[in-house]
N, C-alpha and C. Protein backbone atom coordinates (compact mmCIF):
# COMPACT_ATOMS: atom_id res chain seq x y z
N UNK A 1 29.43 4.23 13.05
CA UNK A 1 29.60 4.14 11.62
C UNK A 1 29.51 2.68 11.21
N UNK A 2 28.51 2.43 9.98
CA UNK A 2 28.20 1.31 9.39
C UNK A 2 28.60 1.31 8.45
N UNK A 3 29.22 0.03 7.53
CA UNK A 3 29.30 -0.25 6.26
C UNK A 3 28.40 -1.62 5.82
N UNK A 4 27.86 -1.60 5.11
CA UNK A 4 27.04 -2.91 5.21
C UNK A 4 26.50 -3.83 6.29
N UNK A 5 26.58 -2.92 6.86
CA UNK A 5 26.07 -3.23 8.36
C UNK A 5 26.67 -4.21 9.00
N UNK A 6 28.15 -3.89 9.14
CA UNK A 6 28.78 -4.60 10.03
C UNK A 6 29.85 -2.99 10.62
N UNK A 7 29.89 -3.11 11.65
CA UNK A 7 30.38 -2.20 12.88
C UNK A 7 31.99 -2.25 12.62
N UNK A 8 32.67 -1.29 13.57
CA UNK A 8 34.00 -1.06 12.94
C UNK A 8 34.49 -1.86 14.28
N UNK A 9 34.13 -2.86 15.07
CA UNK A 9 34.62 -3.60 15.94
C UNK A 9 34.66 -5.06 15.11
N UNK A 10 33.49 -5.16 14.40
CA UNK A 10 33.05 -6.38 13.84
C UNK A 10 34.31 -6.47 13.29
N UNK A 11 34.35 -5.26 11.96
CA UNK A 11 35.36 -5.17 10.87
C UNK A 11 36.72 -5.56 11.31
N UNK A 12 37.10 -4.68 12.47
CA UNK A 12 38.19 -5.31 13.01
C UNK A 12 38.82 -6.74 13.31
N UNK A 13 37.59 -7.68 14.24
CA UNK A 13 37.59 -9.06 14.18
C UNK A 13 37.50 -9.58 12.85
N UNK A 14 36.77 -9.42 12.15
CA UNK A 14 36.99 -10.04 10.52
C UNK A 14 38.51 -9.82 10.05
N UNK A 15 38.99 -9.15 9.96
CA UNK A 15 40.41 -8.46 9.58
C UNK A 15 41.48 -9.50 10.44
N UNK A 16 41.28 -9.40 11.52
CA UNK A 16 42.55 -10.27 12.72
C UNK A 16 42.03 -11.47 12.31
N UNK A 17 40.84 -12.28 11.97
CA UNK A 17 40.74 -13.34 11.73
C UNK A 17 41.31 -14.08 10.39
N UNK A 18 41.36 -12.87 9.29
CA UNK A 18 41.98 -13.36 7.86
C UNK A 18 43.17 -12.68 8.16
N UNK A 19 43.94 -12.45 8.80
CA UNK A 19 45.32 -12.43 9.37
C UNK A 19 45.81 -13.76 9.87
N UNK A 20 44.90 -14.26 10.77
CA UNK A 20 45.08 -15.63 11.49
C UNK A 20 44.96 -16.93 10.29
N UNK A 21 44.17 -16.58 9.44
CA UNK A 21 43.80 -17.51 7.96
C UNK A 21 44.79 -17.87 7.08
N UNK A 22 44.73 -16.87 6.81
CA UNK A 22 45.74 -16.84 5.49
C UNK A 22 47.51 -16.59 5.26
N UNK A 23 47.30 -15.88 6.88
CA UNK A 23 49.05 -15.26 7.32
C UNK A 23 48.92 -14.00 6.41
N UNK A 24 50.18 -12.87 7.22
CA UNK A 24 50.62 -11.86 6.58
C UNK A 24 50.79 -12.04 5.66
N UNK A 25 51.66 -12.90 4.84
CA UNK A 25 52.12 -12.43 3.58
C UNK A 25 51.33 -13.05 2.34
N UNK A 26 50.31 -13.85 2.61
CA UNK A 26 49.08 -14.10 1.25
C UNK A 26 48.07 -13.60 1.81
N UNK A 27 47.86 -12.77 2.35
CA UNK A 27 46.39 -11.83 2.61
C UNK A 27 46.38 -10.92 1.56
N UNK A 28 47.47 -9.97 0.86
CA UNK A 28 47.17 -9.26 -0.35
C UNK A 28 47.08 -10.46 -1.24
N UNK A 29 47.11 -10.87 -1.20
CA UNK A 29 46.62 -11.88 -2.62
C UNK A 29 45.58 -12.54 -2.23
N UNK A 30 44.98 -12.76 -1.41
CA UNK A 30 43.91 -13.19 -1.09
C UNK A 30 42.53 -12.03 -1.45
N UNK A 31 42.96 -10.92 -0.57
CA UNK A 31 41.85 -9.71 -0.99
C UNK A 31 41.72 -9.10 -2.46
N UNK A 32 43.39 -9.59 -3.17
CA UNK A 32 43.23 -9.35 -4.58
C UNK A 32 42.11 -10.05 -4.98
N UNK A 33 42.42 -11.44 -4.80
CA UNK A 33 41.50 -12.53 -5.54
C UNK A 33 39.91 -12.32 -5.48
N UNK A 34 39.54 -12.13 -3.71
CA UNK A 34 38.22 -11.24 -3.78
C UNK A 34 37.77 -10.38 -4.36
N UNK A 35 39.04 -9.27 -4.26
CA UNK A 35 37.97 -8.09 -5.07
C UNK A 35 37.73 -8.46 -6.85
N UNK A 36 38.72 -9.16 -7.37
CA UNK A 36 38.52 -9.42 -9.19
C UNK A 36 37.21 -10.51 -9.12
N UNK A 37 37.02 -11.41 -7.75
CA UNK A 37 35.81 -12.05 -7.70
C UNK A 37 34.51 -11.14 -8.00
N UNK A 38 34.29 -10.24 -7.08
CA UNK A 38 33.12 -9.47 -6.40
C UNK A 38 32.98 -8.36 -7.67
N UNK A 39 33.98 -7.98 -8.53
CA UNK A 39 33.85 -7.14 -9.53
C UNK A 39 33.56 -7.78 -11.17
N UNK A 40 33.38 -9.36 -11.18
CA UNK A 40 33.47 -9.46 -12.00
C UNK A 40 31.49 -10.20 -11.82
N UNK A 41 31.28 -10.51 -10.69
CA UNK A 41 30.01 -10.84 -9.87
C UNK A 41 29.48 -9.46 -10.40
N UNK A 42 29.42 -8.28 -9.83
CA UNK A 42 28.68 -7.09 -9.89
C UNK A 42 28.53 -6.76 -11.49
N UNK A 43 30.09 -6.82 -12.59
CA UNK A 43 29.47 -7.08 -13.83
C UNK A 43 28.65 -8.03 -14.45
N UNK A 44 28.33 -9.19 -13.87
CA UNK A 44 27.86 -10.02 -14.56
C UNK A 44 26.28 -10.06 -14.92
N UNK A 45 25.69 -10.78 -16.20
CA UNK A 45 24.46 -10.38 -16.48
C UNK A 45 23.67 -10.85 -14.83
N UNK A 46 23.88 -12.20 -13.93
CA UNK A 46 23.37 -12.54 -13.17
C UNK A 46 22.86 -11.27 -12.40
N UNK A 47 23.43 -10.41 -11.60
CA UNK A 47 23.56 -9.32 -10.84
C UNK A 47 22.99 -8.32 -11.14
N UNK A 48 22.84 -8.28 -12.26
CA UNK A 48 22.11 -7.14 -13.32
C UNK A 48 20.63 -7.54 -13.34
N UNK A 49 20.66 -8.74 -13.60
CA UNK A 49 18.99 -9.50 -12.91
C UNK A 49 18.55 -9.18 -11.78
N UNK A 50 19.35 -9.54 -10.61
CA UNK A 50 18.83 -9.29 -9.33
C UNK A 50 18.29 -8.31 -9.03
N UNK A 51 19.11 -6.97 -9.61
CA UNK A 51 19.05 -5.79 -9.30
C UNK A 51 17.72 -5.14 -10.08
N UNK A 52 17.18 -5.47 -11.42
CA UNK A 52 15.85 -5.31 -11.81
C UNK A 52 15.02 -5.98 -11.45
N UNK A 53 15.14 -7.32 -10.38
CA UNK A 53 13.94 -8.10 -9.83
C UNK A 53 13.66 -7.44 -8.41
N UNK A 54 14.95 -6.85 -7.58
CA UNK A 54 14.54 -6.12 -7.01
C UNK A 54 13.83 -4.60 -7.37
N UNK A 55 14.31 -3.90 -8.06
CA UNK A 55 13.77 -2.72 -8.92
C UNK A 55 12.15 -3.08 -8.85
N UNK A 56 11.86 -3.72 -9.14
CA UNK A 56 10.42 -4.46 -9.68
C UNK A 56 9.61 -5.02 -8.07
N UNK A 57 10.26 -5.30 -7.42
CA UNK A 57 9.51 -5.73 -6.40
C UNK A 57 9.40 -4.79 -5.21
N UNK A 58 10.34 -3.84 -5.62
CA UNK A 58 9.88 -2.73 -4.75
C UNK A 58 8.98 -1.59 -5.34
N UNK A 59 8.55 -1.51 -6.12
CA UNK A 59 7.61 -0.68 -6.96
C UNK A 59 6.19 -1.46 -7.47
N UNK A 60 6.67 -2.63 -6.73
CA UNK A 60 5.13 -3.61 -7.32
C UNK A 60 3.92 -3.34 -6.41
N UNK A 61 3.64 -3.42 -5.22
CA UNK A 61 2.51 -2.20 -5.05
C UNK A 61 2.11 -1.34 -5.42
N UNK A 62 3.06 -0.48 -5.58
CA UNK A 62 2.35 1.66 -6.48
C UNK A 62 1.59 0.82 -7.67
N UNK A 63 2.64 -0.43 -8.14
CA UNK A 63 1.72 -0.23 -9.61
C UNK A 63 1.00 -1.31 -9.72
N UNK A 64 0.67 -1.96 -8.83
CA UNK A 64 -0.98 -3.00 -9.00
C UNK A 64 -1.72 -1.92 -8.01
N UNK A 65 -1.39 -1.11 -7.56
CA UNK A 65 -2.72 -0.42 -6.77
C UNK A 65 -3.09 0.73 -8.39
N UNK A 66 -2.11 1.38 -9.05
CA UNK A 66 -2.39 2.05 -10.61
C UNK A 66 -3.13 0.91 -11.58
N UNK A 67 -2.63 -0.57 -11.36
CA UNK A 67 -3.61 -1.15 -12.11
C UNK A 67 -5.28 -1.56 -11.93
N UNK A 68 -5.25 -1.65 -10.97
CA UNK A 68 -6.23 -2.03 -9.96
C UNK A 68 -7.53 -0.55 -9.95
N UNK A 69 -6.74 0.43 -10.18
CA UNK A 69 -7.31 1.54 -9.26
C UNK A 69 -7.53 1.67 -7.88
N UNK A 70 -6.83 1.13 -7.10
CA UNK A 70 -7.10 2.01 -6.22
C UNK A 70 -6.22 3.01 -6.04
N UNK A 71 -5.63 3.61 -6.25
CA UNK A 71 -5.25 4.87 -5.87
C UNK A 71 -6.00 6.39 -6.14
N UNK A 72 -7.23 5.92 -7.51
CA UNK A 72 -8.53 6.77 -7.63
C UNK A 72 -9.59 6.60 -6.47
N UNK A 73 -9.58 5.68 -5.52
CA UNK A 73 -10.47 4.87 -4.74
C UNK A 73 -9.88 5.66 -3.59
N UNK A 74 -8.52 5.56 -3.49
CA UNK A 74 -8.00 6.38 -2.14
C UNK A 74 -8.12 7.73 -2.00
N UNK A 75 -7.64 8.47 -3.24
CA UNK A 75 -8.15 9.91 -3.42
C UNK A 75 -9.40 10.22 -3.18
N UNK A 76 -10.47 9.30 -4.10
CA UNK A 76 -12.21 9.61 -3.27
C UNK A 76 -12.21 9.17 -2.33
N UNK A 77 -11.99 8.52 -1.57
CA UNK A 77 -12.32 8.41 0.32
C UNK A 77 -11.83 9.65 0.60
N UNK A 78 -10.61 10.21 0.12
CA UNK A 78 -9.90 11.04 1.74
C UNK A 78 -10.87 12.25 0.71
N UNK A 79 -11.45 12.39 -0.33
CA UNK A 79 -11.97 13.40 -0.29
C UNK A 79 -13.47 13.44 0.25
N UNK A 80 -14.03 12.58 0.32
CA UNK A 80 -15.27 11.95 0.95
C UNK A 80 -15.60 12.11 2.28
N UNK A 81 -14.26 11.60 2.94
CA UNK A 81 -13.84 12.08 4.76
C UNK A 81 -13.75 13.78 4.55
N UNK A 82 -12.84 14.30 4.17
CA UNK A 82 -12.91 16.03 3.92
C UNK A 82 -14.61 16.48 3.71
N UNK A 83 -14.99 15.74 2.96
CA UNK A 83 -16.76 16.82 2.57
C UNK A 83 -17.32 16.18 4.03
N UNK A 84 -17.47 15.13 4.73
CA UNK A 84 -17.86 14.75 5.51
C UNK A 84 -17.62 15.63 7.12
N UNK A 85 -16.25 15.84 6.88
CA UNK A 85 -15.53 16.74 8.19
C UNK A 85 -16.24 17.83 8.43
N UNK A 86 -15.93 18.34 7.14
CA UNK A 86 -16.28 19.55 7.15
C UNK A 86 -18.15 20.29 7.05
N UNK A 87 -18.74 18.90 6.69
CA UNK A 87 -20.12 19.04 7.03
C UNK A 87 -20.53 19.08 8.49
N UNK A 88 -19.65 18.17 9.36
CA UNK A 88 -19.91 17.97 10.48
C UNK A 88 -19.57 19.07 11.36
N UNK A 89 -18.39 19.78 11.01
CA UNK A 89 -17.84 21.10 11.68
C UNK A 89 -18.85 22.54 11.19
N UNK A 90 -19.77 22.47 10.25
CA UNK A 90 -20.83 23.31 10.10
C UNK A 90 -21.87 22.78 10.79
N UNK A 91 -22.18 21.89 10.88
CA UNK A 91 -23.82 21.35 11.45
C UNK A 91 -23.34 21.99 13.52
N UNK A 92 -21.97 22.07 13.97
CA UNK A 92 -21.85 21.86 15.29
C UNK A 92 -21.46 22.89 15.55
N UNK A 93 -20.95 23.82 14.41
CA UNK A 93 -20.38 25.01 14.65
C UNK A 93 -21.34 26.18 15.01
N UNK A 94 -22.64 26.18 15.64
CA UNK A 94 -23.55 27.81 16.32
C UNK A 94 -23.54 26.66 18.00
N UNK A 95 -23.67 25.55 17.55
CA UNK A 95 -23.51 24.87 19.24
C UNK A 95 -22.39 25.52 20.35
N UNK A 96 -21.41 24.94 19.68
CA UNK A 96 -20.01 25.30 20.00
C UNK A 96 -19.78 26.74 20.11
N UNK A 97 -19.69 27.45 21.18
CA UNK A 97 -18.87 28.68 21.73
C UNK A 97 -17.47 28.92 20.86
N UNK A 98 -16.88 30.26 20.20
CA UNK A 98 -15.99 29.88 20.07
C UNK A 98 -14.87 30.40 21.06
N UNK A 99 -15.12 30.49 22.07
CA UNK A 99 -13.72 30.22 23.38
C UNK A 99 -13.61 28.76 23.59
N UNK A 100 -14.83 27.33 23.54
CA UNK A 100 -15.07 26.04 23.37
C UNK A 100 -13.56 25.53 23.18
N UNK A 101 -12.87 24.80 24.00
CA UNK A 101 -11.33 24.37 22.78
C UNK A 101 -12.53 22.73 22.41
N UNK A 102 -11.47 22.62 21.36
CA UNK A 102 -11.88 21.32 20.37
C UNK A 102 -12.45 19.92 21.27
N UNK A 103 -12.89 19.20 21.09
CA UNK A 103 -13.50 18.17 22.05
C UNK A 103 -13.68 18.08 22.71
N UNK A 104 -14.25 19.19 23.32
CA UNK A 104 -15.03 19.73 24.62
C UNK A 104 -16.43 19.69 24.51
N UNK A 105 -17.15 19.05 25.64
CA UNK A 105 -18.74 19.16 25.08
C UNK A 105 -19.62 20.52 26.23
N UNK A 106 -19.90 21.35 25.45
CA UNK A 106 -20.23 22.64 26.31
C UNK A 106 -21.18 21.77 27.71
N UNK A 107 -21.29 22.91 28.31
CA UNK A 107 -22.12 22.37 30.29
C UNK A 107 -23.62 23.45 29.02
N UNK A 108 -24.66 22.33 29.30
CA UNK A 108 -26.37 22.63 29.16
C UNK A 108 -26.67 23.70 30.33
N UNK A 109 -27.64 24.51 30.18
CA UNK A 109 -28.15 25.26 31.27
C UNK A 109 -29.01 24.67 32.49
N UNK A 110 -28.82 24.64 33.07
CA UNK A 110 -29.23 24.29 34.39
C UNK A 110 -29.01 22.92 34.70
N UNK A 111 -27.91 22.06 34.55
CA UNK A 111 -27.47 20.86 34.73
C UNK A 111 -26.01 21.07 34.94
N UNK A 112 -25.12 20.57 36.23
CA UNK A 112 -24.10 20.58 36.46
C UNK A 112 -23.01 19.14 35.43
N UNK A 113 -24.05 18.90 34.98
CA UNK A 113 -23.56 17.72 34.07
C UNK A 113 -22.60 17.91 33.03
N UNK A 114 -21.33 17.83 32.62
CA UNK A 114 -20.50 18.45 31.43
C UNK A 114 -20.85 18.02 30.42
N UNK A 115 -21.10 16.01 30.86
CA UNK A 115 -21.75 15.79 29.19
C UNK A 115 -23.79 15.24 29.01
N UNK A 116 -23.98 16.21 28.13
CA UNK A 116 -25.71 15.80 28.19
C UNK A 116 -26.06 14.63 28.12
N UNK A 117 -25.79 13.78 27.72
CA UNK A 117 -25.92 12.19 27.42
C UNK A 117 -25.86 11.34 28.40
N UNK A 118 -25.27 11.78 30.09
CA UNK A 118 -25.37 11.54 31.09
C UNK A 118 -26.17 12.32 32.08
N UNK A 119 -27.35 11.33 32.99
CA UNK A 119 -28.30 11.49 32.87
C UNK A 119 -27.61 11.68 35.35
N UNK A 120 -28.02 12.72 35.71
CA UNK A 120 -27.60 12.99 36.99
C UNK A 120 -28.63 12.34 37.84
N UNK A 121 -28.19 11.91 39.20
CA UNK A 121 -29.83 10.85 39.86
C UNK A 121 -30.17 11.74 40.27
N UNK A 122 -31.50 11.91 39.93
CA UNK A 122 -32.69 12.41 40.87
C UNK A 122 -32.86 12.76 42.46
N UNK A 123 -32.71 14.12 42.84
CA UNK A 123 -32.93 13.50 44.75
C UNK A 123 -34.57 12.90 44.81
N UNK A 124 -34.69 12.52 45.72
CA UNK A 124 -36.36 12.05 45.64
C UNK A 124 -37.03 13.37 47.12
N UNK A 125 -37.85 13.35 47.33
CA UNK A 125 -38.58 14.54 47.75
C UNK A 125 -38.07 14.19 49.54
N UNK A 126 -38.09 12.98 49.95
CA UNK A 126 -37.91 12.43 51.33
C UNK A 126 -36.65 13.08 51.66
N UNK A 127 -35.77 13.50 51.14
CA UNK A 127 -34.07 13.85 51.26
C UNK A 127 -33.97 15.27 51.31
């Protein structure tokens, strides 16, 4: 278990250390003083900035690729690859057996060769 990503061993050492700091008896007034710090930080306009500059910088890709267009540019490729696929899976599809599994290149008739494009040596007539 994480809280701001510090571990509940961490947390612990942080804790014994503002024990060792401040002493038992001004540590509640110490964590008072923090938290009216950190709450008056989180209201403040400053914080309220941060938090829309981050807002903004994590959404600033989607929307220079919407300004830009490409995200019309990405939709026509992957539909471009699809008409393409699927042209290619008709042009290969009476080749292909269908017991064939997928990226298999069928064996040619009378060549022990699996793939045609490799060419088997010749015996020569002396052998």
């Amino acid at each position: 278990m994480e809280f701001l990503g510090i571990g509940p061993l961490e947390l612990a050492f942080i804790i014994l250390l503002a024990i060792l700091i401040f002493g038992p008896k001004d540590i509640a007034n110490t964590i008072k003083t923090i938290g009216k710090s950190l709450n008056k930080f989180i209201r403040s306009d400053t914080w309220k900035t941060i938090n829309q500059t981050s807002r903004e910088l994590k959404n600033l890709p989607t929307r220079l690729m919407r300004e830009t267009g490409l995200d019309d540019l990405a939709e026509s490729t992957k539909e471009e690859i699809a008409n393409v696929d699927s042209a290619i899976q008709e042009s290969i599809g009476p080749v292909l057996s269908t017991d064939t599994p997928p990226g298999v290149i069928p064996k040619t008739t009378g060549s022990s060769n699996t793939d045609p494009r490799i060419e088997t040596p010749k015996k020569s007539p002396a052998e």
